[in-house]
C-alpha atoms as a PDB file:
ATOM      1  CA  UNK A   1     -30.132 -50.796 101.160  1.00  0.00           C
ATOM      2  CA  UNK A   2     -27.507 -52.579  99.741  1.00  0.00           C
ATOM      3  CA  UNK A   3     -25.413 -51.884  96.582  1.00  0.00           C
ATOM      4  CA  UNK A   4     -23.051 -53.798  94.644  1.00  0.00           C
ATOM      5  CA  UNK A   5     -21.413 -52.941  90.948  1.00  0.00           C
ATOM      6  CA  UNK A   6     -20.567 -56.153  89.216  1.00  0.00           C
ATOM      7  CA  UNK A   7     -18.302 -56.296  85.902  1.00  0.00           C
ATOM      8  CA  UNK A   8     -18.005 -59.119  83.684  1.00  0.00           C
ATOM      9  CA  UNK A   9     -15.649 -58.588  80.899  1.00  0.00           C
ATOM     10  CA  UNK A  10     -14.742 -61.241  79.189  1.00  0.00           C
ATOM     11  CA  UNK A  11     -17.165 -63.596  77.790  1.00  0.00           C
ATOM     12  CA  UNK A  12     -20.237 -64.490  78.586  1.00  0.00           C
ATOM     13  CA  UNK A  13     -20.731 -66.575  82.508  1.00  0.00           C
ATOM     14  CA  UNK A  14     -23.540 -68.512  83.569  1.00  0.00           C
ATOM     15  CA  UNK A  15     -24.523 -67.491  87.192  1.00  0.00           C
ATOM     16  CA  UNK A  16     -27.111 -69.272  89.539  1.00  0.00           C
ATOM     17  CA  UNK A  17     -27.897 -68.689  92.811  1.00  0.00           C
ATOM     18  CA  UNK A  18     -31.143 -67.783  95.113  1.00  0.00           C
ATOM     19  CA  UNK A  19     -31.496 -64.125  96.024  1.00  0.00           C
ATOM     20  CA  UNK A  20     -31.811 -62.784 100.117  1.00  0.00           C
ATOM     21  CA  UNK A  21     -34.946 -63.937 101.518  1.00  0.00           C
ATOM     22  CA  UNK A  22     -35.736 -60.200 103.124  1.00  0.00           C
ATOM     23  CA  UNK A  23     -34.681 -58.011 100.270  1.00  0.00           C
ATOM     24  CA  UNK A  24     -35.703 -57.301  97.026  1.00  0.00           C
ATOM     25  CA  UNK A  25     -33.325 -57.373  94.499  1.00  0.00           C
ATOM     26  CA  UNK A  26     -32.945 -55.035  91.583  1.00  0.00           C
ATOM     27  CA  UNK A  27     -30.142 -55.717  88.930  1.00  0.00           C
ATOM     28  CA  UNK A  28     -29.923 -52.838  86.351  1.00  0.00           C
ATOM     29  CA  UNK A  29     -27.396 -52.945  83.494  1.00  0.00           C
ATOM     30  CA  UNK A  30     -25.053 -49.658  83.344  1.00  0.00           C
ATOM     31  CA  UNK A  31     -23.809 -51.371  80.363  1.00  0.00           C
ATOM     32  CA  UNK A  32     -24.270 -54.400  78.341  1.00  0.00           C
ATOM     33  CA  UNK A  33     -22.396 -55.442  75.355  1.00  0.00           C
ATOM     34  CA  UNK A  34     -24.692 -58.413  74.325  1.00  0.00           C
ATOM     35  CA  UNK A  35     -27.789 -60.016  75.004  1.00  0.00           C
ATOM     36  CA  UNK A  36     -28.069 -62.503  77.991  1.00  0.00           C
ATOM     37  CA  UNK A  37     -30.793 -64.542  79.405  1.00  0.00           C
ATOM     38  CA  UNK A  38     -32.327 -64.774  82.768  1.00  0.00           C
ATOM     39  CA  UNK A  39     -34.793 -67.933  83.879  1.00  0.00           C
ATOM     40  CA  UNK A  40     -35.059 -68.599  80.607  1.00  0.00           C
ATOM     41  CA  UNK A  41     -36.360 -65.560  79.021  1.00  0.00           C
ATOM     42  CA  UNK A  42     -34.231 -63.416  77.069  1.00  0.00           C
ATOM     43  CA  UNK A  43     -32.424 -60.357  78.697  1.00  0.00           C
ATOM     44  CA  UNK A  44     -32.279 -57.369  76.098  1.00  0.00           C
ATOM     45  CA  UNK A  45     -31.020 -54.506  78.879  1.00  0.00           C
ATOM     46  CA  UNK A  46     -34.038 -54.114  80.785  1.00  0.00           C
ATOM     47  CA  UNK A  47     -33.566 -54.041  84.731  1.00  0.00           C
ATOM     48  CA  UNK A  48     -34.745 -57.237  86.517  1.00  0.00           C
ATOM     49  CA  UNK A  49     -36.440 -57.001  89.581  1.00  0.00           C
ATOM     50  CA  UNK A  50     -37.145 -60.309  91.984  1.00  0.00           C
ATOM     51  CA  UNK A  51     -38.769 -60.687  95.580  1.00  0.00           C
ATOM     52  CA  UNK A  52     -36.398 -62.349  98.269  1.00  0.00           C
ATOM     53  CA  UNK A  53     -35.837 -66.030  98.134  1.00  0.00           C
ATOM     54  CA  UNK A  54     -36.420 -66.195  94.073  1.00  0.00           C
ATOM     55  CA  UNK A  55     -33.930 -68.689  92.453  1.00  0.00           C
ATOM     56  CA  UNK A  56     -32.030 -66.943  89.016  1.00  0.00           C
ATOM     57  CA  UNK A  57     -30.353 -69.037  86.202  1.00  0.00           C
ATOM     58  CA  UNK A  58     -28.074 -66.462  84.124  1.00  0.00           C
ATOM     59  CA  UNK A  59     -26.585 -65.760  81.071  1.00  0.00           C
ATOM     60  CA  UNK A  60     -24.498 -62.659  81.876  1.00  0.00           C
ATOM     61  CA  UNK A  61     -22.762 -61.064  78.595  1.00  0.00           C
ATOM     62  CA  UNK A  62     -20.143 -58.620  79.180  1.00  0.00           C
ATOM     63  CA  UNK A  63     -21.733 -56.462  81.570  1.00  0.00           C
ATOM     64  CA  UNK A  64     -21.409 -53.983  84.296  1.00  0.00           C
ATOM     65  CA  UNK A  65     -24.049 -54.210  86.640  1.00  0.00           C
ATOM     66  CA  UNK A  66     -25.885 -52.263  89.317  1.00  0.00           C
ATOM     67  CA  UNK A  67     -27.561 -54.276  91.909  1.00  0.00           C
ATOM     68  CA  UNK A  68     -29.479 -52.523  94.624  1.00  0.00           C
ATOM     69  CA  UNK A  69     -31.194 -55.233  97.441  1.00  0.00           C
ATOM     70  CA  UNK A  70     -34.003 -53.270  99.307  1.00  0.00           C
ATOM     71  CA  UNK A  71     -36.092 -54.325 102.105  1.00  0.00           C
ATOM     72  CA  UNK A  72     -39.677 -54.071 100.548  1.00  0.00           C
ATOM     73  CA  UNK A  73     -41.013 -53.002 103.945  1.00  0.00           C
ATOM     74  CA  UNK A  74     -38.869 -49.344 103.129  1.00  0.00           C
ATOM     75  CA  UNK A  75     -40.102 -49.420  99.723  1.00  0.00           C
ATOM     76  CA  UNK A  76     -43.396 -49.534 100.121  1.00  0.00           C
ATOM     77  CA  UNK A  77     -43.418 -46.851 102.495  1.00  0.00           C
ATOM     78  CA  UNK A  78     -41.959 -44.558  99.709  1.00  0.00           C
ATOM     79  CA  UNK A  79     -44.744 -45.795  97.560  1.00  0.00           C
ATOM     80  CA  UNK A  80     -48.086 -43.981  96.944  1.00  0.00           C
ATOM     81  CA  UNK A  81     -51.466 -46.556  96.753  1.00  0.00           C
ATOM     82  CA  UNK A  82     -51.057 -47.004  93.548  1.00  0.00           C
ATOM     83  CA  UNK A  83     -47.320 -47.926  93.877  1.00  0.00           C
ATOM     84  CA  UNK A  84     -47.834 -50.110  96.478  1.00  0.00           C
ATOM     85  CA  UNK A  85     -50.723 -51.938  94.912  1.00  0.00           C
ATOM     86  CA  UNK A  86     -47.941 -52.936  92.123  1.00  0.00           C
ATOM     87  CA  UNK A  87     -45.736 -54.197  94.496  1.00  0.00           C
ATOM     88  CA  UNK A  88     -48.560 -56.626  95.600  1.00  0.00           C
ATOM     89  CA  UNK A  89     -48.631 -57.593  91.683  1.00  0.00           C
ATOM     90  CA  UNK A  90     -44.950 -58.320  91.482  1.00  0.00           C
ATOM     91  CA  UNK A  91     -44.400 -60.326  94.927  1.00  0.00           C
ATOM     92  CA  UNK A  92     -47.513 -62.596  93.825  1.00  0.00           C
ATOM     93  CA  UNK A  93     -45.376 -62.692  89.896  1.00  0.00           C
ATOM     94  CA  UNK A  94     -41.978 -63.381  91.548  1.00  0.00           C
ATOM     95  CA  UNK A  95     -40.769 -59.971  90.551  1.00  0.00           C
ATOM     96  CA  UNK A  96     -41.135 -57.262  87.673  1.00  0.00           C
ATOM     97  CA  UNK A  97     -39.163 -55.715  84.753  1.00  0.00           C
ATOM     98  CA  UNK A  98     -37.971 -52.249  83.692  1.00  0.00           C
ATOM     99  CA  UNK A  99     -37.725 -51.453  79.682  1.00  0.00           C
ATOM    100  CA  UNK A 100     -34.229 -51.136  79.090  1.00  0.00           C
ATOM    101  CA  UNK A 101     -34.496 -47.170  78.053  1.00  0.00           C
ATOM    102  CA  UNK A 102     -36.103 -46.504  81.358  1.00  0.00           C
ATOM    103  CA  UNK A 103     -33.700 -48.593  83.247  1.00  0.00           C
ATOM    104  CA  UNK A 104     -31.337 -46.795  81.900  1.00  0.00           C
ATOM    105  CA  UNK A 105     -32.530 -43.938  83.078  1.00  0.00           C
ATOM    106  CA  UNK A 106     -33.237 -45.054  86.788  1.00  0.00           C
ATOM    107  CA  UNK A 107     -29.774 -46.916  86.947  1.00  0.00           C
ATOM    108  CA  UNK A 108     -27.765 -43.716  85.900  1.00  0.00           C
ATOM    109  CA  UNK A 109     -29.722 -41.783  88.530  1.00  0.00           C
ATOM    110  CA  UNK A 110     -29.612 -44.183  91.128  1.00  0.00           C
ATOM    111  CA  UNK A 111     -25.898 -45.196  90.469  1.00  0.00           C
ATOM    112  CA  UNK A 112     -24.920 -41.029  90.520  1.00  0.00           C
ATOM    113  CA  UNK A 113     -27.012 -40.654  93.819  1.00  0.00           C
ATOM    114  CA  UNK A 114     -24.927 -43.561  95.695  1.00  0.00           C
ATOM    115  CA  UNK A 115     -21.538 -41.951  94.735  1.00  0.00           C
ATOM    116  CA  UNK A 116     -22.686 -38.722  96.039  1.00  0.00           C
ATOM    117  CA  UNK A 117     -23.705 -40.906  98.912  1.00  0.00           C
ATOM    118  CA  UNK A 118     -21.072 -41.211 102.446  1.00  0.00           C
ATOM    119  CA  UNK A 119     -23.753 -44.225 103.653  1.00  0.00           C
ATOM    120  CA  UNK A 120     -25.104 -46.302 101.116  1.00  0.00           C
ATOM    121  CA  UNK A 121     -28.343 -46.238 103.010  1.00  0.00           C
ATOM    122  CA  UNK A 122     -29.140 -42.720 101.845  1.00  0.00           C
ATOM    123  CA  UNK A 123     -32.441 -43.023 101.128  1.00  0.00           C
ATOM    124  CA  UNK A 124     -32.105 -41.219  97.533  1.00  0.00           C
ATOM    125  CA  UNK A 125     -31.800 -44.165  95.656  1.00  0.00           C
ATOM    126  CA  UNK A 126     -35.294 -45.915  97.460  1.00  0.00           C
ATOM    127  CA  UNK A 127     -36.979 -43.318  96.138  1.00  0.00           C
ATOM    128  CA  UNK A 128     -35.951 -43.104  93.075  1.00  0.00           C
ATOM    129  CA  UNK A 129     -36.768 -46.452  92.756  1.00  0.00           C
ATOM    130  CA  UNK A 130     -40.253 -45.368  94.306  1.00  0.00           C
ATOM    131  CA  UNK A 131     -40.931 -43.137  91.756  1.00  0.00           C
ATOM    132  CA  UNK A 132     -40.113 -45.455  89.096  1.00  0.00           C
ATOM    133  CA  UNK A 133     -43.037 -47.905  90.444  1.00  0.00           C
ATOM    134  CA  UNK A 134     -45.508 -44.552  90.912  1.00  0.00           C
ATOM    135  CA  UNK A 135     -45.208 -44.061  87.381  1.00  0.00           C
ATOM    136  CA  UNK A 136     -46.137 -47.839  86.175  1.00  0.00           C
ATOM    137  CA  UNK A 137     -43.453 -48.208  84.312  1.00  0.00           C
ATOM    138  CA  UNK A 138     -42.826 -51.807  85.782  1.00  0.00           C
ATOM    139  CA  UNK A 139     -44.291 -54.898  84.490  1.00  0.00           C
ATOM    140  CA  UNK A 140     -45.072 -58.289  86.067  1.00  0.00           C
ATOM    141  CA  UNK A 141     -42.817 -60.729  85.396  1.00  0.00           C
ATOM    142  CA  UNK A 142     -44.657 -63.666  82.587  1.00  0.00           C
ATOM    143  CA  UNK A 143     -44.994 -66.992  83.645  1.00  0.00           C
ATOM    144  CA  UNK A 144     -41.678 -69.142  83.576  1.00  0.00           C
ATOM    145  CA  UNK A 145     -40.776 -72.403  82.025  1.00  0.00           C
ATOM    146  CA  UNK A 146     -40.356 -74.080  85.214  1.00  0.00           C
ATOM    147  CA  UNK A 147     -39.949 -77.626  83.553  1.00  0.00           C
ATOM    148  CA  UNK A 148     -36.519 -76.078  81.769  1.00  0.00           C
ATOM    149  CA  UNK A 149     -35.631 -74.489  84.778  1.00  0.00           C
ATOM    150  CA  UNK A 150     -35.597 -77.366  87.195  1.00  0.00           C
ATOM    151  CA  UNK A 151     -33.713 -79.733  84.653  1.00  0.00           C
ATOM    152  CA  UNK A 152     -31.095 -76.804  84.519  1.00  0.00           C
ATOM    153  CA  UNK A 153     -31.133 -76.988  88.356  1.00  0.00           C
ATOM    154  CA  UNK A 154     -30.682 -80.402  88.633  1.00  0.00           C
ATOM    155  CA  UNK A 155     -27.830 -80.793  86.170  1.00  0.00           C
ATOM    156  CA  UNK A 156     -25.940 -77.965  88.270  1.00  0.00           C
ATOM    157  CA  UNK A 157     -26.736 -80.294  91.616  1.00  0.00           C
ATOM    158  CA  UNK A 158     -25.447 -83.511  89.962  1.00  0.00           C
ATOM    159  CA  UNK A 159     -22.328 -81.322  88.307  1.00  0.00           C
ATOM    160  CA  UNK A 160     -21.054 -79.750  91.287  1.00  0.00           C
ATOM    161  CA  UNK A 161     -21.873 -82.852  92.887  1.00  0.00           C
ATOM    162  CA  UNK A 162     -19.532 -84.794  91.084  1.00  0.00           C
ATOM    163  CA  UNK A 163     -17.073 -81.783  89.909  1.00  0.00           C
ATOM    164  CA  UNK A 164     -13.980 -83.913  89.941  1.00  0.00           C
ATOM    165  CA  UNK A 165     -14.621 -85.605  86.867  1.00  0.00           C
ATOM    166  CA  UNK A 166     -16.715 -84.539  83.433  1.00  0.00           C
ATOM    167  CA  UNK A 167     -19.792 -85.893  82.878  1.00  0.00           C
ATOM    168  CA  UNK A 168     -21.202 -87.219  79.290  1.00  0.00           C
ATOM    169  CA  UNK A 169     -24.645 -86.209  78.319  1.00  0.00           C
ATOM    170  CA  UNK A 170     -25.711 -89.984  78.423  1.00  0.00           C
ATOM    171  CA  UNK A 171     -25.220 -90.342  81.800  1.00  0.00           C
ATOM    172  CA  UNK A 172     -26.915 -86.994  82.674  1.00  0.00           C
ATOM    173  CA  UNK A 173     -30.040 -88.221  80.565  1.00  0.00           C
ATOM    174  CA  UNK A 174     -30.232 -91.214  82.477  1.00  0.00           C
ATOM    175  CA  UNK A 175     -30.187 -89.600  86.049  1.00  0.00           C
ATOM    176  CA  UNK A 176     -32.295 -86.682  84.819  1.00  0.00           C
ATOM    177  CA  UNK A 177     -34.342 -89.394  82.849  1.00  0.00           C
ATOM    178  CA  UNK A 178     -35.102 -87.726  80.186  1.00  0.00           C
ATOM    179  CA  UNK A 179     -34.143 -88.270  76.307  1.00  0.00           C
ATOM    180  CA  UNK A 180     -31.429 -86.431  75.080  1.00  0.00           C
ATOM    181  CA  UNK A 181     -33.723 -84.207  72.695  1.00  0.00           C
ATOM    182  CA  UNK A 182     -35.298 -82.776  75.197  1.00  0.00           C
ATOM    183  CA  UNK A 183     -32.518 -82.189  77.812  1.00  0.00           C
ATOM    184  CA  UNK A 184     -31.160 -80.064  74.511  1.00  0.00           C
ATOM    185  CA  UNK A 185     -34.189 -78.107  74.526  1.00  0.00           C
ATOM    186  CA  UNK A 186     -33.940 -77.637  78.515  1.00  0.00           C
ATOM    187  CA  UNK A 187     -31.206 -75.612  77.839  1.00  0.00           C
ATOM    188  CA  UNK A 188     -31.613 -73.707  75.001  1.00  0.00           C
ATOM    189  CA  UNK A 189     -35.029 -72.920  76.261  1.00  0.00           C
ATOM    190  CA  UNK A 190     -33.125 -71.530  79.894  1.00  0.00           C
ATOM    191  CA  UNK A 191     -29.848 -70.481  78.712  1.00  0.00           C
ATOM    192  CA  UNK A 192     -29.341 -70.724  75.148  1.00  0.00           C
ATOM    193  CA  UNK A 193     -26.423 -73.262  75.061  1.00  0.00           C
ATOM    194  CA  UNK A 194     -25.814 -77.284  75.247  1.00  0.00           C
ATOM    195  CA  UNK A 195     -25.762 -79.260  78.511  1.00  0.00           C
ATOM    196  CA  UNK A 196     -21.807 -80.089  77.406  1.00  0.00           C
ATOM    197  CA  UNK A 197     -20.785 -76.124  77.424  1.00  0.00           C
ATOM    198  CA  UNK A 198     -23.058 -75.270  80.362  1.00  0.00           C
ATOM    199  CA  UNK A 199     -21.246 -78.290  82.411  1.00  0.00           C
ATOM    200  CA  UNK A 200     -18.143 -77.166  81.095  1.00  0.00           C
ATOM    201  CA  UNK A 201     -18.172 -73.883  81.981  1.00  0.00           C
ATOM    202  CA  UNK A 202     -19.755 -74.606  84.820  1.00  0.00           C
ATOM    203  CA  UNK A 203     -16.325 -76.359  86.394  1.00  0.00           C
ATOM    204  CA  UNK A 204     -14.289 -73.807  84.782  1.00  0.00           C
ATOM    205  CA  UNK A 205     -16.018 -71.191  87.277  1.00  0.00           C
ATOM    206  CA  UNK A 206     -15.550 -73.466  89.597  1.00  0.00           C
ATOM    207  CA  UNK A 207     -11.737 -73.528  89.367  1.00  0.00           C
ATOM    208  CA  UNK A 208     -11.783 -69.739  89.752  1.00  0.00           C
ATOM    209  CA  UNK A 209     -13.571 -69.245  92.366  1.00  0.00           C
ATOM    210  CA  UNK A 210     -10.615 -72.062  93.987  1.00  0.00           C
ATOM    211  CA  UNK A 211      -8.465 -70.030  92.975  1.00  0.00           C
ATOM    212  CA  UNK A 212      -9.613 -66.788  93.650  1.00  0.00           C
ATOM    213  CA  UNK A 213     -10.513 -67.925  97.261  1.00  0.00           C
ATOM    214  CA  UNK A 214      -7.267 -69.972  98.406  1.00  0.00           C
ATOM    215  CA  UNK A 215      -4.848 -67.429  96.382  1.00  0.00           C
ATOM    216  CA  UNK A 216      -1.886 -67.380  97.438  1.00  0.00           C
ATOM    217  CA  UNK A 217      -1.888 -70.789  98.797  1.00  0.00           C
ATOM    218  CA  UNK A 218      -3.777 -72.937  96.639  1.00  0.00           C
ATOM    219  CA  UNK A 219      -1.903 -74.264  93.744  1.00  0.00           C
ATOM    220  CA  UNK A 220      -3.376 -74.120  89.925  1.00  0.00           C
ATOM    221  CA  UNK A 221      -3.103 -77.658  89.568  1.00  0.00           C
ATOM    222  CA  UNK A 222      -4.826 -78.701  93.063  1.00  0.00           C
ATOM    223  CA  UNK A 223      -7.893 -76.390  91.356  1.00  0.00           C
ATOM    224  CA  UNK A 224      -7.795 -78.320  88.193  1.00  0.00           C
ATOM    225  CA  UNK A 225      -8.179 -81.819  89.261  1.00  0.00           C
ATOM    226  CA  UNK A 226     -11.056 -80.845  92.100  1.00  0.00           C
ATOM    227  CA  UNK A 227     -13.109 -79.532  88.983  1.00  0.00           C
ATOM    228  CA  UNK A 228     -12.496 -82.528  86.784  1.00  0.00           C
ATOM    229  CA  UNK A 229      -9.498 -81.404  84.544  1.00  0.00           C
ATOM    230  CA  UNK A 230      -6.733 -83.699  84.558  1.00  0.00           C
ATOM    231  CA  UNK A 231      -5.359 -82.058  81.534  1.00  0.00           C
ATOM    232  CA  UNK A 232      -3.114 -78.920  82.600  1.00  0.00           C
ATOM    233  CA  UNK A 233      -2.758 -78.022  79.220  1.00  0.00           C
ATOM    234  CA  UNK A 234      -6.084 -77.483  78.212  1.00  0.00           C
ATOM    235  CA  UNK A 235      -7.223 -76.435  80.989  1.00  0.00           C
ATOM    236  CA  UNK A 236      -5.369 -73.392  80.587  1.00  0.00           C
ATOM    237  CA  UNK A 237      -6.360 -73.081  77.446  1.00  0.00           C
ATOM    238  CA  UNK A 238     -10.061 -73.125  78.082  1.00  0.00           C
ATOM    239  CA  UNK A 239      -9.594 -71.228  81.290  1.00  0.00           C
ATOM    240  CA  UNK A 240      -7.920 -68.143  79.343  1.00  0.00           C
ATOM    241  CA  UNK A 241     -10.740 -68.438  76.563  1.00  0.00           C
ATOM    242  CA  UNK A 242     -13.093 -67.741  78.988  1.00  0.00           C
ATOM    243  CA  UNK A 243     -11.960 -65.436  81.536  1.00  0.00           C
ATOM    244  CA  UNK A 244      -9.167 -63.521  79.326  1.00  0.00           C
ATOM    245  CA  UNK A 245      -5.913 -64.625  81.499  1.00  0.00           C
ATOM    246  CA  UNK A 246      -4.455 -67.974  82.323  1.00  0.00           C
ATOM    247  CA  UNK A 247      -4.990 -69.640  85.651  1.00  0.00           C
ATOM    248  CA  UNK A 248      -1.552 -68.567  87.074  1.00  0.00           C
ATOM    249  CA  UNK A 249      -2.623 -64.755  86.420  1.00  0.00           C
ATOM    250  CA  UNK A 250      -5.624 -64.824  88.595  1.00  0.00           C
ATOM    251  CA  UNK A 251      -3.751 -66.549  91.249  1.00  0.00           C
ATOM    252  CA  UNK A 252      -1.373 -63.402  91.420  1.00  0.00           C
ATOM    253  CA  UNK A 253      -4.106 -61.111  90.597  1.00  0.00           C
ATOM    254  CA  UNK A 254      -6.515 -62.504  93.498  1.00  0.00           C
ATOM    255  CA  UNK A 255      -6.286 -59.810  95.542  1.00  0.00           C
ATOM    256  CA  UNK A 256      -7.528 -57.199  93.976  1.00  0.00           C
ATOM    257  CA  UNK A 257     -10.223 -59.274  91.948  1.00  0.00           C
ATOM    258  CA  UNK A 258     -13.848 -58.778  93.736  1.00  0.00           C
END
């Protein structure tokens, strides 16, 4: 098992990325200040569970989060028949969710029982999770809107893509080719904001992570222009609006930032 404790204190990030293809990956909010949204459906503090290899396009509010990866193989051996027959259910869904009360629950348990923990790979918290599934609390994850999702996907390809400069929605609509109406609704429908702010944010994220990862070498402006923002000045701006601390701070701050 594997276990990670995010925070995100701020403002609300957008996060995207594909989760390992031989784990299963639990995220369970310890605590969560506002709502957020997850491929496109709304996230209201209920733990999200997905099978390996499942891409996620997030909303993440101020948060601390508990992510456990598990290899299902372990899991299901912790299972009884009835436990296991839900984890059958889930792989063929994608994954599964936990109401936020119980995940609550589980996620203070689980989080206690890895800082009792020397090795992470105590088995406590697999069963835990175990008996969470025995009791059928977990439900199958709906049907997604994989139309939304894919234009959200695409629009992150063709951003990063071309991250040294910003892009104007009429030029995404006409790669994408789709009207702008419904590249609108693409994103509100996935993550509840405009393809401008996404795209935005998007490079500002970007810039950090430059920053983060060539601190103490990299220079604030050499971060800038790779993500498209030629303007210093706002650029710092927007960059402290975001992540609570202008670009200059992070750089000294880098190494003790996870």
């Amino acid at each position: 098992m594997r276990a990670v404790v995010a925070s995100y204190r701020n403002a609300s990030t957008y996060h995207a990325g594909t989760t390992p293809p031989d784990l299963w990956t639990f995220s369970f909010p310890l605590r969560m200040f506002a709502s957020g949204r997850l491929n496109a459906r709304p996230w209201l503090g209920e733990a999200w569970l997905f099978k390996g290899g499942q891409p996620f396009d997030a909303l993440l509010p101020p948060i601390d989060l508990l992510i456990l990866q598990v290899d299902p193989a372990i899991l299901a051996s912790r299972c009884d028949a009835p436990g296991r027959a839900q984890l059958v259910r889930w792989w063929e869904a994608g994954g599964a969710t936990l109401p936020s009360s119980e995940a609550r629950l589980v996620a203070k348990d689980t989080f206690r029982s890895l800082l009792r923990a020397i090795d992470v790979h105590e088995d406590a918290p697999t069963a835990l999770l175990a008996q969470a599934i025995g009791r059928g609390l977990l439900r199958p994850l709906e049907p997604s809107h994989d139309e939304a999702l894919t234009v959200v996907r695409r629009t992150r390809q063709f951003a990063v893509a071309h991250r040294h400069r910003p892009i104007q929605v009429a030029e995404l609509c006409e790669v994408l080719d789709l009207p702008r109406r419904k590249l609108q609704y693409c994103f509100r429908t996935v993550l509840d904001t405009t393809p401008l702010h996404y795209m935005h944010a998007l490079r500002l994220g970007g810039a950090r992570r430059s920053l983060l990862q060539g601190a103490p070498t990299v220079r604030v402006r050499a971060a800038a222009l790779e993500w498209g923002f030629a303007h210093l000045g706002r650029f710092s701006d927007d960059y402290r609006r975001l992540f609570g601390e202008l670009p200059s701070e992070t750089v000294r701050r880098a190494p003790t930032i996870c």
